[in-house]
Protein backbone atom coordinates (compact mmCIF):
# COMPACT_ATOMS: atom_id res chain seq x y z
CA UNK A 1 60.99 138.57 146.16
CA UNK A 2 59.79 139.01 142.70
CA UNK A 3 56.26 139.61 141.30
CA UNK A 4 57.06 137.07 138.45
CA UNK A 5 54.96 134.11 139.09
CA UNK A 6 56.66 131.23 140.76
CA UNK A 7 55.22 127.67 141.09
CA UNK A 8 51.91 127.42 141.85
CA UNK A 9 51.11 125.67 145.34
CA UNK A 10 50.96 121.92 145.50
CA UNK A 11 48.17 119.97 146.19
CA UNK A 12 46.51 121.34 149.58
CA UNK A 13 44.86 118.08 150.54
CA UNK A 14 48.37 117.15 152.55
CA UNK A 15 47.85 120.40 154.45
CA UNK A 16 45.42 120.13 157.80
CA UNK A 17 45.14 123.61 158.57
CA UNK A 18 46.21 126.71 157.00
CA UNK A 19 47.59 129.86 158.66
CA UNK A 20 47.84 133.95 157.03
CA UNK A 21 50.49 135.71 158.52
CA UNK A 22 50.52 139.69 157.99
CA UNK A 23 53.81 141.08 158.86
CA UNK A 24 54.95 144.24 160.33
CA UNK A 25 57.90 146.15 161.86
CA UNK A 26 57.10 145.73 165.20
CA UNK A 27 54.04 142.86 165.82
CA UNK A 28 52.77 140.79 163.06
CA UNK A 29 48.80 139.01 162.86
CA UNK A 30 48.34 135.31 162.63
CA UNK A 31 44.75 133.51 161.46
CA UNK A 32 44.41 129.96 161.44
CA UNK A 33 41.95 128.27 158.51
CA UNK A 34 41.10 124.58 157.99
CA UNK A 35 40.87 123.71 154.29
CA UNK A 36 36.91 123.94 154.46
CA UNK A 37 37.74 127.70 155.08
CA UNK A 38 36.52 127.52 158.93
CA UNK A 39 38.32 129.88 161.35
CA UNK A 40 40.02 128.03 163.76
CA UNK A 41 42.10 131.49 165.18
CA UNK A 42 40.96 134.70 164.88
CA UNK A 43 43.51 137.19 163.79
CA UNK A 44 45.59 137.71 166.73
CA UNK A 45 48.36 139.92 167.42
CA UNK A 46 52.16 138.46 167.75
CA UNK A 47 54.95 140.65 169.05
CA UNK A 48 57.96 140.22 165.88
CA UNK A 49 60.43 139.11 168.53
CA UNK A 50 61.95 136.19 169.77
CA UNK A 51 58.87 136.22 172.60
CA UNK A 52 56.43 136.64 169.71
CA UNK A 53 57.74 133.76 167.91
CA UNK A 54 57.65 131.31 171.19
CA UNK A 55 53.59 132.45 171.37
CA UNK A 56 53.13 131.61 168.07
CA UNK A 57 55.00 128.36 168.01
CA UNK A 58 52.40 127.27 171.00
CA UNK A 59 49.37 128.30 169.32
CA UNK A 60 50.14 125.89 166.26
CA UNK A 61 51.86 123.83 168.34
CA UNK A 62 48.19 123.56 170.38
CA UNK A 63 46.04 122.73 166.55
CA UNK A 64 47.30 118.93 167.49
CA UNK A 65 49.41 118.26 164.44
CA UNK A 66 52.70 118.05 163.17
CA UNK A 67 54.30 121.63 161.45
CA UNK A 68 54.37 119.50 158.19
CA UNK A 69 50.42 119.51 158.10
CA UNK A 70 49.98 123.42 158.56
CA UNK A 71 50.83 125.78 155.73
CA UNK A 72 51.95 129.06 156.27
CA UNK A 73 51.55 132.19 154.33
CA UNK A 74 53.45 135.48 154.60
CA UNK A 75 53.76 137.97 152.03
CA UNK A 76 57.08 139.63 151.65
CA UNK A 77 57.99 142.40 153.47
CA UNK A 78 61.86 143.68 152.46
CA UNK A 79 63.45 142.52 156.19
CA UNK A 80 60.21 142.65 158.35
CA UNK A 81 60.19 139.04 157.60
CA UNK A 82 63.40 137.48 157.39
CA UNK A 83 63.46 136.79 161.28
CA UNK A 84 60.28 134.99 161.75
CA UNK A 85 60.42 133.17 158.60
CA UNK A 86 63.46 131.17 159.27
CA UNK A 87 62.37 130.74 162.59
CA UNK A 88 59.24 129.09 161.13
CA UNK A 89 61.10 127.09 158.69
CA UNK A 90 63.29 125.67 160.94
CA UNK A 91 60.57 124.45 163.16
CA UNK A 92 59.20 122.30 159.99
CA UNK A 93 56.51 124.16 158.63
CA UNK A 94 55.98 124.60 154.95
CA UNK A 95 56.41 128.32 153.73
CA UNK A 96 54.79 129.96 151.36
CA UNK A 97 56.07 133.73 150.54
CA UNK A 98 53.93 135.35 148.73
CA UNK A 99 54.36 139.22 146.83
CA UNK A 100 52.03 141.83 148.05
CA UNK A 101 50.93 142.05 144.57
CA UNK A 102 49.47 138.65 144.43
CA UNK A 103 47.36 139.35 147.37
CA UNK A 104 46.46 142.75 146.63
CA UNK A 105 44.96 141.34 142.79
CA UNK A 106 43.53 138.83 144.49
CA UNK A 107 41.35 141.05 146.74
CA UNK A 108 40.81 143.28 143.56
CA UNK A 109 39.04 140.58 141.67
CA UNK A 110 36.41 139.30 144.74
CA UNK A 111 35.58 142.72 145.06
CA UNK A 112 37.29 143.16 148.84
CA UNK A 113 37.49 146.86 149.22
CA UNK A 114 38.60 147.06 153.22
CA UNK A 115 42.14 146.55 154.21
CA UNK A 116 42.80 146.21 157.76
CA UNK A 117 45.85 144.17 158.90
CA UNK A 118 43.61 141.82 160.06
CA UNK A 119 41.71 141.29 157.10
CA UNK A 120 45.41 141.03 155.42
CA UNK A 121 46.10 138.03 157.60
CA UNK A 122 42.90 135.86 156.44
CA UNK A 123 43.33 137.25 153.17
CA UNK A 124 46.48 135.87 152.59
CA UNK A 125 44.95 132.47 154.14
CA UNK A 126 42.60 132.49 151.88
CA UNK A 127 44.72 133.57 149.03
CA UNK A 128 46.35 129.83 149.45
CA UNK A 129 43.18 127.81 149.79
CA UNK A 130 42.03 129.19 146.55
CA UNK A 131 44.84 127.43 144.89
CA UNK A 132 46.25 130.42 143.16
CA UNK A 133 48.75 131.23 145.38
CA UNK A 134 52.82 131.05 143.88
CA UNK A 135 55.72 130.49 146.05
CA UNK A 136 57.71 133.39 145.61
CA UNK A 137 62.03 133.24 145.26
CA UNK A 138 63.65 132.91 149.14
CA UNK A 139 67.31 134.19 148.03
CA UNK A 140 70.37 132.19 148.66
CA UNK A 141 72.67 133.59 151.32
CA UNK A 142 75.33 134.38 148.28
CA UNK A 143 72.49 136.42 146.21
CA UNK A 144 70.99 138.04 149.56
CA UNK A 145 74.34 139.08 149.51
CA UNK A 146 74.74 140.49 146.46
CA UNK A 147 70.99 142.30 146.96
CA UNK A 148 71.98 144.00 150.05
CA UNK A 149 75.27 145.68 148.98
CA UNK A 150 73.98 146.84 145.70
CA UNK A 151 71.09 148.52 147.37
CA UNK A 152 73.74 150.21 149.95
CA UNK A 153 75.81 151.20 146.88
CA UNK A 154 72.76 152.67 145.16
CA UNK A 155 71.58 154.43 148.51
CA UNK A 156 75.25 155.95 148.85
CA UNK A 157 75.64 156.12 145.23
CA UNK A 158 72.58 158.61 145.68
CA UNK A 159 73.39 160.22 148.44
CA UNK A 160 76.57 161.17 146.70
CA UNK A 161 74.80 162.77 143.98
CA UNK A 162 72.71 165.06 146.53
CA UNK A 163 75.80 166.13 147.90
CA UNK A 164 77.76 167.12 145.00
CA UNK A 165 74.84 169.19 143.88
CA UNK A 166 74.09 171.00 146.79
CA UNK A 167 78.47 171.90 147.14
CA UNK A 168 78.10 173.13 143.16
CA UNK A 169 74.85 175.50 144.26
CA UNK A 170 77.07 176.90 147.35
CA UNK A 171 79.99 177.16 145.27
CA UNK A 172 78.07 179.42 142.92
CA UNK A 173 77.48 182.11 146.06
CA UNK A 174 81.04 181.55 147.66
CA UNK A 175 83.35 181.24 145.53
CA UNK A 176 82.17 180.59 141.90
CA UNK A 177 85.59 180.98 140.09
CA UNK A 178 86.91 177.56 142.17
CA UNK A 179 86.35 175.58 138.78
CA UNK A 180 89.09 177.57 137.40
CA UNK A 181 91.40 175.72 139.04
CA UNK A 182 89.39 172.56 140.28
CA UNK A 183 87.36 171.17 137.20
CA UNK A 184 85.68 169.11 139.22
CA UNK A 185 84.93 170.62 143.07
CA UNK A 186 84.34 167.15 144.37
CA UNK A 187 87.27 165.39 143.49
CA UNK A 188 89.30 164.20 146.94
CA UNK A 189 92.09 167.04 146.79
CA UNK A 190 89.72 169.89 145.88
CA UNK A 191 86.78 168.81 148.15
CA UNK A 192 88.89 168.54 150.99
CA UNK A 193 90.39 172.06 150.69
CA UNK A 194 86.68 173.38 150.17
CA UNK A 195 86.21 171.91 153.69
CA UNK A 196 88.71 173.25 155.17
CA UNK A 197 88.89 176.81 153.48
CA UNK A 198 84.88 177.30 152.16
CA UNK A 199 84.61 180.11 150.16
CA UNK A 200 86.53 182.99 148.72
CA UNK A 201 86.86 184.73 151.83
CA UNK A 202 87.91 182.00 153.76
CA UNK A 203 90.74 181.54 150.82
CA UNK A 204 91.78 185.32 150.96
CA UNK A 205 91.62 184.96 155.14
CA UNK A 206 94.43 181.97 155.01
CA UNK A 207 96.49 183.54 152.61
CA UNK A 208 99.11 181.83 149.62
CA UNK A 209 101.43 180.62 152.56
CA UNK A 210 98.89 178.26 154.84
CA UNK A 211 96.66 177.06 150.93
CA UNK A 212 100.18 175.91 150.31
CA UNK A 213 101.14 173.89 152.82
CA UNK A 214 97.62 172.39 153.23
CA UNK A 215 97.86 171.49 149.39
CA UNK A 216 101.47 169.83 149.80
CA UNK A 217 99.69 167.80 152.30
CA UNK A 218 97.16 166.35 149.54
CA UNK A 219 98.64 166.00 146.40
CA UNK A 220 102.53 167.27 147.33
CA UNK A 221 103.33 165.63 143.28
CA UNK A 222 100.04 167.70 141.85
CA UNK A 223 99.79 171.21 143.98
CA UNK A 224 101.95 173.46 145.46
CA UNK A 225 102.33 177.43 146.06
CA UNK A 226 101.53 178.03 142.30
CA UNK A 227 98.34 177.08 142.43
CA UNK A 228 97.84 178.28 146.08
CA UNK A 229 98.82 181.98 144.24
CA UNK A 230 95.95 181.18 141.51
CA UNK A 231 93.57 180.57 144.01
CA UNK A 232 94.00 183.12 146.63
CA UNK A 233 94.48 186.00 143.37
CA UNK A 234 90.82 184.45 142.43
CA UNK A 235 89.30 184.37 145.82
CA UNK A 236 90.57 188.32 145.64
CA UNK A 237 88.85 189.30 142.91
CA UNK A 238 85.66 186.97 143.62
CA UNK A 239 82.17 187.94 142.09
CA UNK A 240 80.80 186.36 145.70
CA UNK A 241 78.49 188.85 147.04
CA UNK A 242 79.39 187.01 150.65
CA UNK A 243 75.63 187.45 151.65
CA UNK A 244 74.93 185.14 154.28
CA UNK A 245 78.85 184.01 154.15
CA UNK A 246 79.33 182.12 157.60
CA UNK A 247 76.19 180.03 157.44
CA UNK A 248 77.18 179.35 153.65
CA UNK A 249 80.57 178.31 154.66
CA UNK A 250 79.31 176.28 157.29
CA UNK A 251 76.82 174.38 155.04
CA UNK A 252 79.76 173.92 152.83
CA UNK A 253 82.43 172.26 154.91
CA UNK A 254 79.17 170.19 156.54
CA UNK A 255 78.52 168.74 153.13
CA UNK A 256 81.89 168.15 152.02
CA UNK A 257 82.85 166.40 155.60
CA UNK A 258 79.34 164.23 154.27
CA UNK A 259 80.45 163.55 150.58
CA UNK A 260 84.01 162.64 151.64
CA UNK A 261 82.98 160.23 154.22
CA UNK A 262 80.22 158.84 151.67
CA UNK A 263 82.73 158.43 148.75
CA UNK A 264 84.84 156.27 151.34
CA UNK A 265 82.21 154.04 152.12
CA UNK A 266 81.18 153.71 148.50
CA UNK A 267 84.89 152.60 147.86
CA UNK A 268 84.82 150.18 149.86
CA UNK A 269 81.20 148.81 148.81
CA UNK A 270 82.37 148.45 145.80
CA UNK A 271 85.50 146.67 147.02
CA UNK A 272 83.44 144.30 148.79
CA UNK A 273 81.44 143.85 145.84
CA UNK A 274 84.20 143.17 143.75
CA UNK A 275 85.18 140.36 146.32
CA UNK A 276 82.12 139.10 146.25
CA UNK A 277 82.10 138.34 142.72
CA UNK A 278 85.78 136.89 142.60
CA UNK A 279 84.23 134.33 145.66
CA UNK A 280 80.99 132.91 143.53
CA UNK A 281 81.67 130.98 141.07
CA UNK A 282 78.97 132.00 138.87
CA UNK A 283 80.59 135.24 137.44
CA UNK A 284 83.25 133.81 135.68
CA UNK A 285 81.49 133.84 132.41
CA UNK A 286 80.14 137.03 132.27
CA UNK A 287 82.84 138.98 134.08
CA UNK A 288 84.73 138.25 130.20
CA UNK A 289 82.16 140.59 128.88
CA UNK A 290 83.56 144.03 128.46
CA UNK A 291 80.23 146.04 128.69
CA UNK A 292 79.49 144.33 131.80
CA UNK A 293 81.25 146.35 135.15
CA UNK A 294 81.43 145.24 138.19
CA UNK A 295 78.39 146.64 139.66
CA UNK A 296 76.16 145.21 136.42
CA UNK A 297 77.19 141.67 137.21
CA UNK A 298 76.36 142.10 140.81
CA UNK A 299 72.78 143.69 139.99
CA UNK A 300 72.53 140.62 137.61
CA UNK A 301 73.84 138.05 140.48
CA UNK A 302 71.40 140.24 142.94
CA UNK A 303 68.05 140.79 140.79
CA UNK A 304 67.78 137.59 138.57
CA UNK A 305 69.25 134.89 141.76
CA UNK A 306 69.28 131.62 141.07
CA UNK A 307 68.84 130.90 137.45
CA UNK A 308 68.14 127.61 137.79
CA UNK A 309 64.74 128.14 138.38
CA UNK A 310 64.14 129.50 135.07
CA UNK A 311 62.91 126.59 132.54
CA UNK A 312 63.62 128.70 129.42
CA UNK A 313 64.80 131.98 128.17
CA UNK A 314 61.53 133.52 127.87
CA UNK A 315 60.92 133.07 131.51
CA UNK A 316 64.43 135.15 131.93
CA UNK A 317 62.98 137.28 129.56
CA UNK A 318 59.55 137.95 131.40
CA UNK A 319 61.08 137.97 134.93
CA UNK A 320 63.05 141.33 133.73
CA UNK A 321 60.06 142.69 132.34
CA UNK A 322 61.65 142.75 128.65
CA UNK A 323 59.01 140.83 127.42
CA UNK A 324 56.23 142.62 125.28
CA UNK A 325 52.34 143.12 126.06
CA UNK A 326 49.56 144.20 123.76
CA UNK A 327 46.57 145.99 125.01
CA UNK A 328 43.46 144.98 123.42
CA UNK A 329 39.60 145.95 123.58
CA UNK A 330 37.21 145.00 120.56
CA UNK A 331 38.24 146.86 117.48
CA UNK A 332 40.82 148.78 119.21
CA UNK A 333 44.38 147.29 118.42
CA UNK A 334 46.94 148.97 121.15
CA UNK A 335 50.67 149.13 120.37
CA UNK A 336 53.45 146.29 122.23
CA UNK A 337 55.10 147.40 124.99
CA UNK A 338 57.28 146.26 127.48
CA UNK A 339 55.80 145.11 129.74
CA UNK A 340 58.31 146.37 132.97
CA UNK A 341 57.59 143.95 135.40
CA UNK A 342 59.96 142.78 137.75
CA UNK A 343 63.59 144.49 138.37
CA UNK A 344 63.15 148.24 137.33
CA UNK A 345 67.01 148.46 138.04
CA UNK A 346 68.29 145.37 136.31
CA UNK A 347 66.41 146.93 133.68
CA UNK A 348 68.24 150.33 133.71
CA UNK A 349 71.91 148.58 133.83
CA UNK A 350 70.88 146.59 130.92
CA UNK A 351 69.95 149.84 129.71
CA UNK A 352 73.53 151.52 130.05
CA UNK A 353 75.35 148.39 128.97
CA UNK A 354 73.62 148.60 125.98
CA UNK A 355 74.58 151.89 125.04
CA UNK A 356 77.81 151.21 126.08
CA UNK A 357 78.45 148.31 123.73
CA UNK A 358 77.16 150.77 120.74
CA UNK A 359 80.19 153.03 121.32
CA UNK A 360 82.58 149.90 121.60
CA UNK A 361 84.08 149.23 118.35
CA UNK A 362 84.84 145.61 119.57
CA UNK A 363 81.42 145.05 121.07
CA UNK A 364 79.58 141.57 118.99
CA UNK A 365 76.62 143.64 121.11
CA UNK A 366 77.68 147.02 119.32
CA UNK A 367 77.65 144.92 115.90
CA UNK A 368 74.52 142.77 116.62
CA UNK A 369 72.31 146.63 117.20
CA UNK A 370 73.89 148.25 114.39
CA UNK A 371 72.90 144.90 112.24
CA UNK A 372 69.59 145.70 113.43
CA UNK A 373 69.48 149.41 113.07
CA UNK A 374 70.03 148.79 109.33
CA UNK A 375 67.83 146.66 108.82
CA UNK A 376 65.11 149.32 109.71
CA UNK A 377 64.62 149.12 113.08
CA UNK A 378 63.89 151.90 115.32
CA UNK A 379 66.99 152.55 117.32
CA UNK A 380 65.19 152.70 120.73
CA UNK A 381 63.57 149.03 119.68
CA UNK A 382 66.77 147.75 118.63
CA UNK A 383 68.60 148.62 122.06
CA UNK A 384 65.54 146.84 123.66
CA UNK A 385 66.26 143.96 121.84
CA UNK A 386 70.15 143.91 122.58
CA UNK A 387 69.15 143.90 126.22
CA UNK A 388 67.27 140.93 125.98
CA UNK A 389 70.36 139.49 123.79
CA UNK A 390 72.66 140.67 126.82
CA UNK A 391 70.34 139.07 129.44
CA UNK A 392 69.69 135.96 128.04
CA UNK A 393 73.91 135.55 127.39
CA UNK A 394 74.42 136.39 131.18
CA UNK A 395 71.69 133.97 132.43
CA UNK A 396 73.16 131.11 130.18
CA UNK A 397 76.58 131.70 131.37
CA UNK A 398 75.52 131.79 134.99
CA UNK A 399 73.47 128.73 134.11
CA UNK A 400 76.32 126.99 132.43
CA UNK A 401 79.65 128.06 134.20
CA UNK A 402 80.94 128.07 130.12
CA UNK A 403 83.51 130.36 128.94
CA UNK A 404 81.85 133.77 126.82
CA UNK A 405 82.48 132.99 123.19
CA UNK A 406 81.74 136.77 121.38
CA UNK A 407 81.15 134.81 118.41
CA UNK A 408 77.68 133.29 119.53
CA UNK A 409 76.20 137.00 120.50
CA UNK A 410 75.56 137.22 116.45
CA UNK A 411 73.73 134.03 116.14
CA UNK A 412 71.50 132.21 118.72
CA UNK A 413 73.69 131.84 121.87
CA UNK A 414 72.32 129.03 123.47
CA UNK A 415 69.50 126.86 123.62
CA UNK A 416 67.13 126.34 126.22
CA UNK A 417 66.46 123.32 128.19
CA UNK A 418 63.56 122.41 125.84
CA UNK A 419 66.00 122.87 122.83
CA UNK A 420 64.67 125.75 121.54
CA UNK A 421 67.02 128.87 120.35
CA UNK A 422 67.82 131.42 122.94
């Protein structure tokens, strides 16, 4: 869910009683409020199982009225949640999901310094009787989608990097003259001979003959016994001290066993991503745009959801946390800055597919920043402000479903519902 605010709560005099849910892993808390702020249950612990849920449902089942009267409250908590939610929803009850953050300023500003998991439970009861509260974004099951293979491709995408790190620091004690014939140690071919023969010695130990054969097996159109020579006359002459060699080696083949079993499964993440975005309808505009890959119009589809919710382009604008904020206090005038709310990574792929369309001839992106840059802009300020001209282009054409005419980057691409330029 994201911190940028939602609509706020309508009118609470429909509502009858109003419950605080605080959520956890393994049991959750439930308090029950009428509107005049009277406890009518205690916080009280549920187990966040299917038994759980049947206790709650009789508790509010025993308040007398019907799940339309009672409003619920439950602050989101990644896939804690998801379970009991649903199971709420689909018993009738209105839902409101609110972002820790909400809660947590709320607190801040009454002065509540204590936070217990009970208190978190009537505080987030409270938190909608004061008539503050804003629902926050359930996502579709199309952009839950998207959000849960781009975080497994950033996780693996991650995990990957550890890897390759860690085989380029053992490389350096075992067998440091590798690159030589392997510019890059972690490519398929050359990682999976490290795992099988890690290190000089193991090289010199399996001899010309065996690296051959094993190579033939790989790549039989790239390697063969020529470079199977280079490699074992390298391993020979090795500056590897072979200090600690077998525990080395073993660490080695370990983490390139990990890395190539890692860069299968981010293949086929991105495969499935890729799939994804051929099934939803909604990518068709902005998969025309050559600065956007794959994986930044799924981070787009996952982190901004349903644009429809979005009444104009500044909102788009704000809920990325592209939108500027001035700090001020009396005479003191502070300097605008963005103000990074929201989606720290759509921010960062905006980020790169900025930079990329600056080194694209072709890009109207490339053109509209170096427009800018001439016209005195700091460069930094002006890739800022192709970002927002890149996000407010993909939200229209998700909006939309219209074809991406390069032309419009230049000028103002769109309006907004109001009419106003985009």
């Amino acid at each position: 869910m994201s911190r940028t605010p939602g609509p706020i709560l309508e009118d609470l005099s429909t509502f009858q009683y109003v419950t605080g849910i605080d959520i956890g892993m393994q049991s959750c808390l439930v308090c029950v409020l009428k509107p005049d702020k009277q406890m009518v249950i205690k916080p009280t612990t549920f187990a966040n199982a299917a038994g759980g849920f049947t206790e709650l449902f009789e508790r509010l089942a025993a308040l007398g009225v019907a799940p339309g009267e009672i409003l619920i409250g439950l602050e989101a908590t990644s896939r804690y949640g998801e379970n009991l939610y649903h199971a709420l929803q689909k018993q009738g009850y209105t839902l409101c999901l609110l972002h820790p953050a909400q809660t947590h300023q709320w607190s801040k500003r009454r002065g509540l310094r204590a936070k217990t998991d009970k208190l978190d439970a009537t505080t987030i009861a409270r938190v909608l009787l004061s008539g503050e509260a804003r629902r926050g974004y359930v996502p579709s099951e199309l952009v839950a989608s998207y959000r849960e293979l781009i975080r497994l491709h950033i996780h693996l995408a991650d995990e990957a990097a550890r890897y390759k790190n860690e085989i380029h620091a053992l490389l350096q004690v075992l067998f440091p003259e590798y690159s030589q014939v392997f510019a890059d140690p972690c490519r398929v071919t050359a990682l999976s001979l490290l795992k099988r023969y890690p290190g000089a010695r193991a090289v010199t130990t399996a001899g010309a003959e065996t690296i051959a054969r094993f190579l033939h097996e790989l790549a039989p159109r790239n390697y063969g016994r020529r470079t199977a020579e280079q490699l074992l006359t390298l391993a020979q002459h090795s500056v590897s001290t072979h200090l600690a060699d077998e525990a080395r080696a073993k660490s080695l083949a370990i983490l390139c066993d990990q890395l190539l079993h890692t860069q299968a499964n981010l293949a086929q993440v991105e495969k499935d991503i890729e799939a994804l975005i051929e099934r939803d309808p909604h990518t068709k505009g902005i998969q025309a745009l050559a600065e956007f890959g794959s994986i930044t119009t799924a981070v787009l589809r996952a982190e901004l959801g349903d644009v429809d919710r979005f009444g104009h382009t500044k909102q788009v604008v704000a809920y990325a946390g592209l939108d500027l904020e001035i700090k001020e206090s009396g005479k003191w005038k502070g300097k605008a800055k963005l103000s990074k709310r929201g989606s720290g990574l759509l921010r960062r792929m905006l980020y790169l597919a900025a930079v990329r369309s600056v080194r694209l001839n072709s890009s109207p992106f490339g053109t509209y920043y170096h427009r800018l840059v001439e016209r005195g802009l700091p460069k930094g300020a002006a890739l800022i402000a192709v970002m927002r001209k890149m996000l407010i282009v993909a939200a229209h054409l998700i909006k939309t479903g219209e074809q991406y005419d390069p032309t419009k980057v230049g000028a103002n691409y769109a309006a907004s519902p109001r009419g106003e330029a985009a």
